[in-house]
C-alpha atoms as a PDB file:
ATOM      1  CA  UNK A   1      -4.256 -13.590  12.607  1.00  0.00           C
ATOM      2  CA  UNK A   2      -2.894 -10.038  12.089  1.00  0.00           C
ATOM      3  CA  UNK A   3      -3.993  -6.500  10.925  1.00  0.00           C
ATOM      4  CA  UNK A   4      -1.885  -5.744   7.658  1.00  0.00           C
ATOM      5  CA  UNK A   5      -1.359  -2.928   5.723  1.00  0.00           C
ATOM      6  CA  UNK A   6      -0.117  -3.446   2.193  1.00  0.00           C
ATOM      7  CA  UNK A   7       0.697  -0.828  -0.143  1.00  0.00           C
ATOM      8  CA  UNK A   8       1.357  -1.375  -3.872  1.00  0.00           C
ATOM      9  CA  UNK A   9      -1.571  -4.270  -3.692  1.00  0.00           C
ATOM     10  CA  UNK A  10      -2.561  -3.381  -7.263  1.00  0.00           C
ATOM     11  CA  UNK A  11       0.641  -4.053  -8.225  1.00  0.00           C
ATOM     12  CA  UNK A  12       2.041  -7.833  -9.944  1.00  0.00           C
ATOM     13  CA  UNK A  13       4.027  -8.975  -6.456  1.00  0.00           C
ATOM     14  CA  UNK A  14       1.073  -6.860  -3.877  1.00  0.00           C
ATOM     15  CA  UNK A  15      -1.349  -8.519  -5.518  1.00  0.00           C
ATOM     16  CA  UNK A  16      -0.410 -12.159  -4.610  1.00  0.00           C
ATOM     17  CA  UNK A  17       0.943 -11.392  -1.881  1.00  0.00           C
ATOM     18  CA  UNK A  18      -2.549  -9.758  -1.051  1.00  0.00           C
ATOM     19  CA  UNK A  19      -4.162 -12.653  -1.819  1.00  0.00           C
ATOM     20  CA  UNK A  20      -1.967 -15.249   0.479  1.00  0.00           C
ATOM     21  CA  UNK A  21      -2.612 -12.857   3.442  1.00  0.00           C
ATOM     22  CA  UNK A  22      -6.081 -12.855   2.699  1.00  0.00           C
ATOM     23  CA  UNK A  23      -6.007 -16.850   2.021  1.00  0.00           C
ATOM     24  CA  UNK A  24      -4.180 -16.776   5.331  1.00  0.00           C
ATOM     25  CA  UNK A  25      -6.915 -15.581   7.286  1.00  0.00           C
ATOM     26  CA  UNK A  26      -5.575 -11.920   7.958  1.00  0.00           C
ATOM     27  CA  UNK A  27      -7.623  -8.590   8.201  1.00  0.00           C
ATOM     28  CA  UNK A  28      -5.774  -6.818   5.088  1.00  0.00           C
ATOM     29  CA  UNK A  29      -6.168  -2.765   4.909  1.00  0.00           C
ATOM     30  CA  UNK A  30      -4.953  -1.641   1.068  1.00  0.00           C
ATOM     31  CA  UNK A  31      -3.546   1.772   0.327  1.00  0.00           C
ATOM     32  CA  UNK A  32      -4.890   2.593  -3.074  1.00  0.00           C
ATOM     33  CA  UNK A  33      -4.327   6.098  -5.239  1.00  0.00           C
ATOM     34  CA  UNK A  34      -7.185   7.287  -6.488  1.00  0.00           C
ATOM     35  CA  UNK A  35      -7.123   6.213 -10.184  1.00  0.00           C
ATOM     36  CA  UNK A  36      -5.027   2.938  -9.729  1.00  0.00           C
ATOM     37  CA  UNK A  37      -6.441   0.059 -12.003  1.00  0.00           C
ATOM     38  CA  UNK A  38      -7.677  -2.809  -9.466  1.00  0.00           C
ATOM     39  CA  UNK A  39      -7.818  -4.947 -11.990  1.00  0.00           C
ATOM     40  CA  UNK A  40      -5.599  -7.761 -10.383  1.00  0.00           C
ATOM     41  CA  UNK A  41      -7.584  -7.402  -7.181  1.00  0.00           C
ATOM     42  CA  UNK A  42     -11.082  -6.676  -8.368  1.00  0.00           C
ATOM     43  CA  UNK A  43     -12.433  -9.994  -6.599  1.00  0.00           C
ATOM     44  CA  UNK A  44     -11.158  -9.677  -3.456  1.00  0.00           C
ATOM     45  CA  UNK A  45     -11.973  -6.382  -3.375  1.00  0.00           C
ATOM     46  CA  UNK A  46     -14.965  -6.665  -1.161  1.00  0.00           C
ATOM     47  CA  UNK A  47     -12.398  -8.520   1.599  1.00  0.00           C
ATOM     48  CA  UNK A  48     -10.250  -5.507   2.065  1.00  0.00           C
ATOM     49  CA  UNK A  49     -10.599  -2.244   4.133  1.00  0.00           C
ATOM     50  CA  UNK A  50      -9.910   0.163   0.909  1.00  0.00           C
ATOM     51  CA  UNK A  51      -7.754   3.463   1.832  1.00  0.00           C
ATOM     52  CA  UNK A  52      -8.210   5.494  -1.188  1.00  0.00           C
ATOM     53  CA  UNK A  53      -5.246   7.895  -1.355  1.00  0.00           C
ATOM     54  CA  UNK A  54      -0.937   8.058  -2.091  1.00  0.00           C
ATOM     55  CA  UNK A  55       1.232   7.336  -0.149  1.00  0.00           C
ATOM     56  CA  UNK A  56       2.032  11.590   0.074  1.00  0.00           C
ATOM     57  CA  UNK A  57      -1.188  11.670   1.311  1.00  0.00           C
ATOM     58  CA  UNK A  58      -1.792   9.257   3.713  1.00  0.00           C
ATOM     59  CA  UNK A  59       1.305  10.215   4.942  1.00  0.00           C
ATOM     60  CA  UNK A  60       0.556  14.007   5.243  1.00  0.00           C
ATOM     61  CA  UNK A  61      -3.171  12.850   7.289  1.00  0.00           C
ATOM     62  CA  UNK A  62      -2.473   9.595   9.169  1.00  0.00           C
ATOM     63  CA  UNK A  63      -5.742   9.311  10.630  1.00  0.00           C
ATOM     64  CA  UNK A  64      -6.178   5.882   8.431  1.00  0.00           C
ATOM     65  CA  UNK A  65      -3.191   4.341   9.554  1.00  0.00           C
ATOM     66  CA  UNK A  66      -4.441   5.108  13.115  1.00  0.00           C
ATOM     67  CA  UNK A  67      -7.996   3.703  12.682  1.00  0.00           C
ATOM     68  CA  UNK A  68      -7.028   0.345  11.317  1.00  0.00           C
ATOM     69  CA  UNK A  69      -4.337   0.130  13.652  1.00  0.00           C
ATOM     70  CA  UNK A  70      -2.365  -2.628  11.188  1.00  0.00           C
ATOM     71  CA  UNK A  71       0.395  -4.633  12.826  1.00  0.00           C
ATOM     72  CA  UNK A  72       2.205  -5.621  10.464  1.00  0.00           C
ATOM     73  CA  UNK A  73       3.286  -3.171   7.251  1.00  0.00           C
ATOM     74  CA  UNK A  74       4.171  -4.435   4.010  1.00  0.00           C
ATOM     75  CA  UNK A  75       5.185  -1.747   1.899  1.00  0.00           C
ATOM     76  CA  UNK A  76       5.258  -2.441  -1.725  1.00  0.00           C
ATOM     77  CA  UNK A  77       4.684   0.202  -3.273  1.00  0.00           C
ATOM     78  CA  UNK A  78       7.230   2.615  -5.521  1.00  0.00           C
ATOM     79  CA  UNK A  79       6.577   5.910  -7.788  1.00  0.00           C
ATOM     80  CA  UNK A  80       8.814   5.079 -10.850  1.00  0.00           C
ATOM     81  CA  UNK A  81       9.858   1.795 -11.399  1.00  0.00           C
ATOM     82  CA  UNK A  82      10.483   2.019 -15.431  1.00  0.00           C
ATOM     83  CA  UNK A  83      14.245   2.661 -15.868  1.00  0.00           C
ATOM     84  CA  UNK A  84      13.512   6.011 -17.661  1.00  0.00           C
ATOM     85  CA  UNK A  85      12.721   6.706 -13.633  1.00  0.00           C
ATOM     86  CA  UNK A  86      15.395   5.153 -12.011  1.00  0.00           C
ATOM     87  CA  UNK A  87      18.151   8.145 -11.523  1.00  0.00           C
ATOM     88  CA  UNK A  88      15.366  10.458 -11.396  1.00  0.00           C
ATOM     89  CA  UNK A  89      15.324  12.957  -8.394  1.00  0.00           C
ATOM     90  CA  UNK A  90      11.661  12.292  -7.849  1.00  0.00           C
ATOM     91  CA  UNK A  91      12.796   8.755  -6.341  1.00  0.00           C
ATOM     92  CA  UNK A  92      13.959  10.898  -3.380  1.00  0.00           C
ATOM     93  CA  UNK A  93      10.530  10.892  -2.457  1.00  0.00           C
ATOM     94  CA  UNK A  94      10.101   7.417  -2.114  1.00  0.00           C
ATOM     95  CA  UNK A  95      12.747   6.949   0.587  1.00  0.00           C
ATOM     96  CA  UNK A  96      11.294   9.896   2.158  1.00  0.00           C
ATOM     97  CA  UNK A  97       7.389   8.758   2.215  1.00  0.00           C
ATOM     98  CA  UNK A  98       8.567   5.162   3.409  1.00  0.00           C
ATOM     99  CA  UNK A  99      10.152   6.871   6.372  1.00  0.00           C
ATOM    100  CA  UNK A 100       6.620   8.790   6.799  1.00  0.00           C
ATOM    101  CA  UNK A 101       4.646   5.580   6.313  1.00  0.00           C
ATOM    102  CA  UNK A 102       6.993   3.966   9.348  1.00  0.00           C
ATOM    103  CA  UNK A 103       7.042   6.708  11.391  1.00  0.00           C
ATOM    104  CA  UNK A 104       3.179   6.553  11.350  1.00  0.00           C
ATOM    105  CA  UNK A 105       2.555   2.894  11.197  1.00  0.00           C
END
């Protein structure tokens, strides 16, 4: 079994997919803002390592990348998905933090 980190597990397609990795017998490590509703997660929960920040910020202080030390990366997660957001120049960021989050994972 592997050491995965998933970000976006709140999300409708992280969240199953969180729960067949967990199903599947692997160590899963969530990133999680601050505020995001775990609603679709809430009992599994307690089977995840929990990294409470954004993706900015996990990418600005790697440290909890470093300690879980995930071997696999399955990044899911996107600021401004609506398509009011989609020619926005705030989705510049994304491409940018996913390059952080590899060059740190």
């Amino acid at each position: 079994m592997a050491r995965i980190l998933v970000t976006g597990a709140t999300g409708f397609i992280g969240s199953r997919v969180t729960r067949l990795l967990l199903a599947e017998g692997h160590t899963v490590a969530v990133l999680m803002r601050p505020k995001s509703d775990t609603w679709r997660i809430s009992d599994v929960l307690s089977q995840l390592t929990v990294l409470r920040t954004d993706l900015a910020g996990l990418c600005e202080e790697p440290r909890a990348i470093q300690e879980f030390a995930p071997e696999r990366v399955l990044h899911l997660a996107w600021i401004g998905v609506g398509n009011q957001d989609r020619n926005q120049p705030e989705q510049l960021s994304n491409i940018r933090l996913s390059l952080e989050l590899l060059r740190h994972a």
